[in-house]
N, C-alpha and C. Protein backbone atom coordinates (compact mmCIF):
# COMPACT_ATOMS: atom_id res chain seq x y z
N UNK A 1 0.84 -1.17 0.00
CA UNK A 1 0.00 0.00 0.00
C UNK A 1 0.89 1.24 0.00
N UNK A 2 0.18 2.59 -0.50
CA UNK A 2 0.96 3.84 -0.91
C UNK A 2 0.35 4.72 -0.65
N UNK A 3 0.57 5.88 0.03
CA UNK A 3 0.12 6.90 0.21
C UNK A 3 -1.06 7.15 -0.55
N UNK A 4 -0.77 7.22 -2.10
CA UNK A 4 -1.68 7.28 -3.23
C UNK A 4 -3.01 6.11 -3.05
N UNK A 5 -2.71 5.35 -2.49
CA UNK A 5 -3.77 4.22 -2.08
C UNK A 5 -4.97 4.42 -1.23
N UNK A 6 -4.73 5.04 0.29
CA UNK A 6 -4.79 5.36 1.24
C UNK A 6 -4.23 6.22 2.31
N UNK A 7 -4.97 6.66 2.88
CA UNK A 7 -4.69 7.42 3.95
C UNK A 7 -3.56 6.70 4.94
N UNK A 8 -2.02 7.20 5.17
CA UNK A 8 -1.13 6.62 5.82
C UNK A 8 -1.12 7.52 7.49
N UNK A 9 -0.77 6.34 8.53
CA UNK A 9 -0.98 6.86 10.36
C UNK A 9 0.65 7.17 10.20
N UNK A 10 1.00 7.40 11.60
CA UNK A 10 2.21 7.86 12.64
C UNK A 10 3.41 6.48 12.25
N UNK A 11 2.35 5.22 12.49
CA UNK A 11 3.02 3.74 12.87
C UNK A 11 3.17 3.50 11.37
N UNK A 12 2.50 3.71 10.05
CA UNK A 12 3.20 3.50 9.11
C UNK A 12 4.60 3.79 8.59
N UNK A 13 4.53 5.35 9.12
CA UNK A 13 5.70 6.43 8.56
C UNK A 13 7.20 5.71 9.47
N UNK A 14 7.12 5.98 10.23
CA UNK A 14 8.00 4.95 11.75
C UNK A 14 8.86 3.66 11.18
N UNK A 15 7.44 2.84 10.93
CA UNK A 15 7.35 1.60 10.67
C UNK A 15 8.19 1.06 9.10
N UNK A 16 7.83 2.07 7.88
CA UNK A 16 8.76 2.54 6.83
C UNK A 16 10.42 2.62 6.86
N UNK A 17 10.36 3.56 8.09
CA UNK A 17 11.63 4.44 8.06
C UNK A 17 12.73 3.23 8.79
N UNK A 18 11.75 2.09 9.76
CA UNK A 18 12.51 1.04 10.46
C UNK A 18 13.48 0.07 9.62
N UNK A 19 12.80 -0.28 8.68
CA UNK A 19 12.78 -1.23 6.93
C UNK A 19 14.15 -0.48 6.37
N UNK A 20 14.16 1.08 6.63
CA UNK A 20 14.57 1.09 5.19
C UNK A 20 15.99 2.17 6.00
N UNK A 21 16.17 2.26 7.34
CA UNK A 21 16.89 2.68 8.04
C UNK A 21 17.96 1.53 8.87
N UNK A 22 17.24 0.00 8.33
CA UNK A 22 17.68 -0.83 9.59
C UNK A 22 19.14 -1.10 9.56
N UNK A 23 20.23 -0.74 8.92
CA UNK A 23 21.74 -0.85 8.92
C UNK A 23 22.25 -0.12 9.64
N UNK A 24 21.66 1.41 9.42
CA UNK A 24 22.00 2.69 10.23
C UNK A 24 22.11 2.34 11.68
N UNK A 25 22.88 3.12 12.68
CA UNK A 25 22.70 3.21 13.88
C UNK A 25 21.92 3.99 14.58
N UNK A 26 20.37 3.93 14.23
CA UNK A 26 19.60 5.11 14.98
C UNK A 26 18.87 4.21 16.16
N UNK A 27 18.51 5.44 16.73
CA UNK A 27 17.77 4.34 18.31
C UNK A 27 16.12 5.15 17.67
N UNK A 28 15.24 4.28 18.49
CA UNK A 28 13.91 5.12 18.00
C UNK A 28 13.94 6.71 17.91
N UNK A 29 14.02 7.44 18.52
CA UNK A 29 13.78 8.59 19.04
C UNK A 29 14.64 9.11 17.83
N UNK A 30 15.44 8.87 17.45
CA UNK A 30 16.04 9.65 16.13
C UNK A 30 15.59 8.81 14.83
N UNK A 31 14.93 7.96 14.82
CA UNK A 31 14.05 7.21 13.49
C UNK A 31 12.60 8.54 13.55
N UNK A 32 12.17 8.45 14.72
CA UNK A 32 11.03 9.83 14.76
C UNK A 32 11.51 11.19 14.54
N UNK A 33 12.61 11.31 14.07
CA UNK A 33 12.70 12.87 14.30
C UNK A 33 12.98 12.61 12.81
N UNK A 34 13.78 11.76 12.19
CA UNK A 34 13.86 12.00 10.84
C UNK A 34 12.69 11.73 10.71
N UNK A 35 11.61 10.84 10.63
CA UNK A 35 10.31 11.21 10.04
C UNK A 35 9.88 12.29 9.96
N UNK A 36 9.68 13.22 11.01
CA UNK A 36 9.24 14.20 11.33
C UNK A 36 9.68 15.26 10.22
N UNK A 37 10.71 15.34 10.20
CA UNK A 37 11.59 15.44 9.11
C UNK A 37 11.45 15.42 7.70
N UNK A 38 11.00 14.49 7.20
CA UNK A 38 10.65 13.92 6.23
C UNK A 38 9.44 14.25 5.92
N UNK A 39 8.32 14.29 7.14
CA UNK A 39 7.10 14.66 6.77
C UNK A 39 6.95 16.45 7.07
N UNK A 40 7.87 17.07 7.35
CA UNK A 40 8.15 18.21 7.37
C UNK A 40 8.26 18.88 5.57
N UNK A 41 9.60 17.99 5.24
CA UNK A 41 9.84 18.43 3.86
C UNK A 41 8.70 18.21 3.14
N UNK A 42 7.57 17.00 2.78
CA UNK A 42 6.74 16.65 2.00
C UNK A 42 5.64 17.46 2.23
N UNK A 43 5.46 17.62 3.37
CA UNK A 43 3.99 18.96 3.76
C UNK A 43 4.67 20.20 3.32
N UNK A 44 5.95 20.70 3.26
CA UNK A 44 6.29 22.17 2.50
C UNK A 44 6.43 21.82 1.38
N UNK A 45 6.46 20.43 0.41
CA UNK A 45 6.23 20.55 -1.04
C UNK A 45 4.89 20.54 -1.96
N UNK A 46 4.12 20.39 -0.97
CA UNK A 46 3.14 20.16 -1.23
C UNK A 46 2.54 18.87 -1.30
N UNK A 47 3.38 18.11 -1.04
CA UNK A 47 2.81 16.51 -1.68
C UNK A 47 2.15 15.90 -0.15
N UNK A 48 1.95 16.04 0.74
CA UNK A 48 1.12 15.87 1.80
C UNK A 48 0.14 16.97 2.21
N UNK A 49 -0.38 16.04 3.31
CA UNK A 49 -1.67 17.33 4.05
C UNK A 49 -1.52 15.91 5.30
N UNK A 50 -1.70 17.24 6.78
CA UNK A 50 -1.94 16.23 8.03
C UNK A 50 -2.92 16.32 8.12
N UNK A 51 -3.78 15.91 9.32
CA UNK A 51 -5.15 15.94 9.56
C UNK A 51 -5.70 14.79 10.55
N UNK A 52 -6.53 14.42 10.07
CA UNK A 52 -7.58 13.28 10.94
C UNK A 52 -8.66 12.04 9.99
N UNK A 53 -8.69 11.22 10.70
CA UNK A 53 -9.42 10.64 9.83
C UNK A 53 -11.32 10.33 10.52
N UNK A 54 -11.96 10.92 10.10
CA UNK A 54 -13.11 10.70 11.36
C UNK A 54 -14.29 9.62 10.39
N UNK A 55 -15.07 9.56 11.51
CA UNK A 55 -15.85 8.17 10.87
C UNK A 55 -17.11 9.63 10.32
N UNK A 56 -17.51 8.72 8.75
CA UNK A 56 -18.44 9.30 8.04
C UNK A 56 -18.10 10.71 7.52
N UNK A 57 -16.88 10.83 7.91
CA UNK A 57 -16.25 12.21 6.70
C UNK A 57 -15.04 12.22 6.39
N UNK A 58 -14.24 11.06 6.68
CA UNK A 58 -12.66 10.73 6.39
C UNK A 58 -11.78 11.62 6.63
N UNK A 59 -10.58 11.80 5.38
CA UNK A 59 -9.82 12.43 5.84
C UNK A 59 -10.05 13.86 6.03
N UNK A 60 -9.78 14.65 7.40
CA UNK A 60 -10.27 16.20 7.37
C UNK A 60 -9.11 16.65 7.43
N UNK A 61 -8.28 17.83 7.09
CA UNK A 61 -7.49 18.27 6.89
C UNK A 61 -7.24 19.03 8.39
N UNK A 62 -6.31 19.32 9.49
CA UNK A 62 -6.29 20.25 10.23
C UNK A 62 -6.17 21.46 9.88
N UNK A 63 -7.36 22.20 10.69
CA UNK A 63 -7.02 23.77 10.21
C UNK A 63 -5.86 24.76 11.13
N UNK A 64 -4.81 24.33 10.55
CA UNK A 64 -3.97 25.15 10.89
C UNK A 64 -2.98 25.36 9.65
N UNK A 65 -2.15 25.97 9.96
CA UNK A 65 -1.10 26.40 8.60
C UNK A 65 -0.03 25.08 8.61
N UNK A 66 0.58 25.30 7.19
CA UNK A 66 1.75 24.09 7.20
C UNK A 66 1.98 23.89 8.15
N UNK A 67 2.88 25.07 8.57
CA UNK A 67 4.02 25.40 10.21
C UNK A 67 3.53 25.14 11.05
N UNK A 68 2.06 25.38 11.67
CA UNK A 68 1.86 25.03 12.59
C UNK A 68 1.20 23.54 12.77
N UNK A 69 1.15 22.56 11.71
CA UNK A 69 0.80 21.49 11.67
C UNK A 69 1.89 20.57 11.89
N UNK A 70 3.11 21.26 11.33
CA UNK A 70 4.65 20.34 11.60
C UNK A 70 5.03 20.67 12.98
N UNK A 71 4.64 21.42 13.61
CA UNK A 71 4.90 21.87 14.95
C UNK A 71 4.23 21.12 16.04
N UNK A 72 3.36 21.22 15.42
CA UNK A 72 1.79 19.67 16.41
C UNK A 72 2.46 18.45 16.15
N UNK A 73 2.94 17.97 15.07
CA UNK A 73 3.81 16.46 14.93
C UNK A 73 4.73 16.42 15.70
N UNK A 74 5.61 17.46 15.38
CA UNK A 74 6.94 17.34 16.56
C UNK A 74 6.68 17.42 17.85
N UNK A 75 6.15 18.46 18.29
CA UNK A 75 5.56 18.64 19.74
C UNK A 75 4.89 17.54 20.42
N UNK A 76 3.67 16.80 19.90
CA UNK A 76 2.75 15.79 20.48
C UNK A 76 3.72 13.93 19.93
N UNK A 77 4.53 14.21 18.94
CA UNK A 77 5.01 12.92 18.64
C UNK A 77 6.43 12.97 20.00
N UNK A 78 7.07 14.36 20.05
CA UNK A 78 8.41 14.02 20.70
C UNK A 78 8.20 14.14 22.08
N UNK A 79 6.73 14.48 22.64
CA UNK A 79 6.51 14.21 23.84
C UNK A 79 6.00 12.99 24.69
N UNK A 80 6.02 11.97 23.60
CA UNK A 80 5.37 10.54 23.75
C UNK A 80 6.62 9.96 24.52
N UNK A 81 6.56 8.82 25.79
CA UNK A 81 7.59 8.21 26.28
C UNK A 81 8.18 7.12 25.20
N UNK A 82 7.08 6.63 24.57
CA UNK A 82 7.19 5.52 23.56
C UNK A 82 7.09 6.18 22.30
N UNK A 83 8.41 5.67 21.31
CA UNK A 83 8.03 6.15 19.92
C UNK A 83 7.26 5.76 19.23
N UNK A 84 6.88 4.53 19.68
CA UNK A 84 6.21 3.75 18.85
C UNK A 84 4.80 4.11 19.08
N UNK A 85 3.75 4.23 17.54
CA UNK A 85 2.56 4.74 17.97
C UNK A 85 1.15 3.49 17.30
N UNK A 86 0.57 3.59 17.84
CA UNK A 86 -0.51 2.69 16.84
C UNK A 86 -1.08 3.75 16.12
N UNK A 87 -1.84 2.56 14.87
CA UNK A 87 -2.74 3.07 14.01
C UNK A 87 -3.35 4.26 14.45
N UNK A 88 -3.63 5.76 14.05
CA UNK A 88 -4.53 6.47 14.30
C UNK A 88 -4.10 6.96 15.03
N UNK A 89 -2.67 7.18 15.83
CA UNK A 89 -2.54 7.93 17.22
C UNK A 89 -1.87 9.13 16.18
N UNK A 90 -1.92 10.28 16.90
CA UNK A 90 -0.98 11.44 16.53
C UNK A 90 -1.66 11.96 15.13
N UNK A 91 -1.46 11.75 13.67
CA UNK A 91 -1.77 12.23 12.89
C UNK A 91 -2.06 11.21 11.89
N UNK A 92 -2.91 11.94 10.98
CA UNK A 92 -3.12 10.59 9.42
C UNK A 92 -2.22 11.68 8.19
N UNK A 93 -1.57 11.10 7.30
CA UNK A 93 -1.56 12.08 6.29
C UNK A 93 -2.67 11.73 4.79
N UNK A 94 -2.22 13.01 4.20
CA UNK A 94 -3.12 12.77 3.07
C UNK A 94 -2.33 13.44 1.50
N UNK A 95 -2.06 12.37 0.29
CA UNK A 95 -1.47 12.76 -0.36
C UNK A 95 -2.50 13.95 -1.09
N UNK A 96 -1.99 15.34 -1.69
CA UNK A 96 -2.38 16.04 -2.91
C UNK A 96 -2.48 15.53 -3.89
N UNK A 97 -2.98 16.51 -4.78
CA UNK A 97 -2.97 15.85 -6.31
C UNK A 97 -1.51 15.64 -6.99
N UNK A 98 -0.57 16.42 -6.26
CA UNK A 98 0.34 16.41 -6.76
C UNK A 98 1.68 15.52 -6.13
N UNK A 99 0.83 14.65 -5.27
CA UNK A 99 2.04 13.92 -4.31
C UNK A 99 1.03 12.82 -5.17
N UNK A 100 0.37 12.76 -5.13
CA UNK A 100 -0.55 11.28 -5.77
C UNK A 100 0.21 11.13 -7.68
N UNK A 101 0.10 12.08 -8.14
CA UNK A 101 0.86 12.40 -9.76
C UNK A 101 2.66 11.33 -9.39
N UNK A 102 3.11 11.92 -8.34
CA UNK A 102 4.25 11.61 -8.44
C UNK A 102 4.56 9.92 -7.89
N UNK A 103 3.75 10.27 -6.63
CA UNK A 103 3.68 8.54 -5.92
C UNK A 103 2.89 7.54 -6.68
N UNK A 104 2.48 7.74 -8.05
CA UNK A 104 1.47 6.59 -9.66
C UNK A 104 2.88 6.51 -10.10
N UNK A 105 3.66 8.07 -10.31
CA UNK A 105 4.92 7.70 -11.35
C UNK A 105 6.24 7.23 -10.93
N UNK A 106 6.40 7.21 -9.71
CA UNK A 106 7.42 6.35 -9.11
C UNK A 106 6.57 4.53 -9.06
N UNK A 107 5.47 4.59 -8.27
CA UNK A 107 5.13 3.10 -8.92
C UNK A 107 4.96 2.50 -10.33
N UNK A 108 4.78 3.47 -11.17
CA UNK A 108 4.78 2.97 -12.14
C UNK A 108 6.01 2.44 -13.00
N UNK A 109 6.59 3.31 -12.87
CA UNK A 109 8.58 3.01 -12.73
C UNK A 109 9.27 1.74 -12.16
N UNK A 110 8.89 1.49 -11.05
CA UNK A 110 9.88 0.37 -10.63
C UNK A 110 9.07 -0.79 -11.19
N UNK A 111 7.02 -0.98 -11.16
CA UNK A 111 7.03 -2.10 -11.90
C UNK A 111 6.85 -2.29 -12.97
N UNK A 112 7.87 -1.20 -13.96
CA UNK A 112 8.10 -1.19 -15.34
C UNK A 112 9.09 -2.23 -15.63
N UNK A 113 9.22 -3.16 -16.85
CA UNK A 113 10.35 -3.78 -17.15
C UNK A 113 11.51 -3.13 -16.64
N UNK A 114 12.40 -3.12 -15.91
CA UNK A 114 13.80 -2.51 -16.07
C UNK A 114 14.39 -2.95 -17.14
N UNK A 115 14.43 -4.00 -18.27
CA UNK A 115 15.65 -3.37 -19.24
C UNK A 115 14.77 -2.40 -20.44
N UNK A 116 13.76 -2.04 -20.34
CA UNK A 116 13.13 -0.89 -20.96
C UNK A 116 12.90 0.44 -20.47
N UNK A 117 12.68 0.57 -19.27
CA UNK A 117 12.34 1.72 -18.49
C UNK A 117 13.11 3.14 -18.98
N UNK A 118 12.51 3.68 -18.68
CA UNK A 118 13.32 5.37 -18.51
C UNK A 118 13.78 5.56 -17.40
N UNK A 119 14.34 6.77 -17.41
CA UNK A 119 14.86 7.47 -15.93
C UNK A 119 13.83 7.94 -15.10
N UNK A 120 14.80 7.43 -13.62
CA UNK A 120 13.37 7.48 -13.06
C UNK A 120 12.62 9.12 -12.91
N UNK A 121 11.30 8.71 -12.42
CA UNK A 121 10.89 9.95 -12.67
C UNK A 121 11.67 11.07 -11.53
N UNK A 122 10.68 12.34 -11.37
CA UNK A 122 11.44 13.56 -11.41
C UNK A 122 10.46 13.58 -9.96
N UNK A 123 11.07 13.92 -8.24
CA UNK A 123 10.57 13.90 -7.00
C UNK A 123 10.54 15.09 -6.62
N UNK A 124 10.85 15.77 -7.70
CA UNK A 124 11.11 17.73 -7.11
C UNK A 124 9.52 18.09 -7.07
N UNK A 125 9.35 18.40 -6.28
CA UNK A 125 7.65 18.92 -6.38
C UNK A 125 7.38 20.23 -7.27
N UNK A 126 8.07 20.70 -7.61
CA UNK A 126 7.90 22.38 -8.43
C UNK A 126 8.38 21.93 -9.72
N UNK A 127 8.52 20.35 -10.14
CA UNK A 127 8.13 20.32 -11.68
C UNK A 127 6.74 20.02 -11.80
């Protein structure tokens, strides 16, 4: 599953970064801050939105500004004793039209033949 699929929680993003961080020497608490991180950069490119997911109106967007939405992640995620979060705790994200454009063309890419493929596509959000 992909962003573009569904609505992704706290324990996905974490849970991602565990997979694909696991050689590195990080302890939890710095696997959460690069997320944070990460979902910092993607909410200023536009290719995310935080929010909530509520029953009978899905994903709602929080009304607050970028900044102060990356500020609620860091704040309420780095005040947790445990990094680890379940489903639904802390925040849901939600891809744009333009994080969804890019997260079809990166899947579409890797399960392209590789000895035909092109280069991969282009992750800069301001193309």
């Amino acid at each position: 599953m992909s962003a573009s699929d569904d609505w992704v929680y706290a324990s996905d993003v974490i849970g991602t970064a565990r997979v694909m961080a696991a050689s590195l020497p990080l302890d939890l608490a710095d696997l959460r801050d690069l997320c944070v991180g990460v979902i910092a950069r993607l909410v200023a490119g536009g290719l995310i939105e935080l929010g909530d997911v509520r029953s009978g109106q899905g994903f709602v967007r929080w009304d607050a500004t970028d900044g102060e939405a990356i500020v609620r992640v860091a704040r309420d995620w780095g005040s947790r004793r445990d990094v680890d979060v379940m489903p639904g705790d802390l925040f849901w994200l939600n891809t744009t039209p333009r994080g969804d454009e890019i997260g079809n063309a990166i899947t579409d890419w890797v399960n392209a033949d590789p000895e035909t493929r092109g280069p991969a596509p282009s992750v800069d959000p301001a193309r």
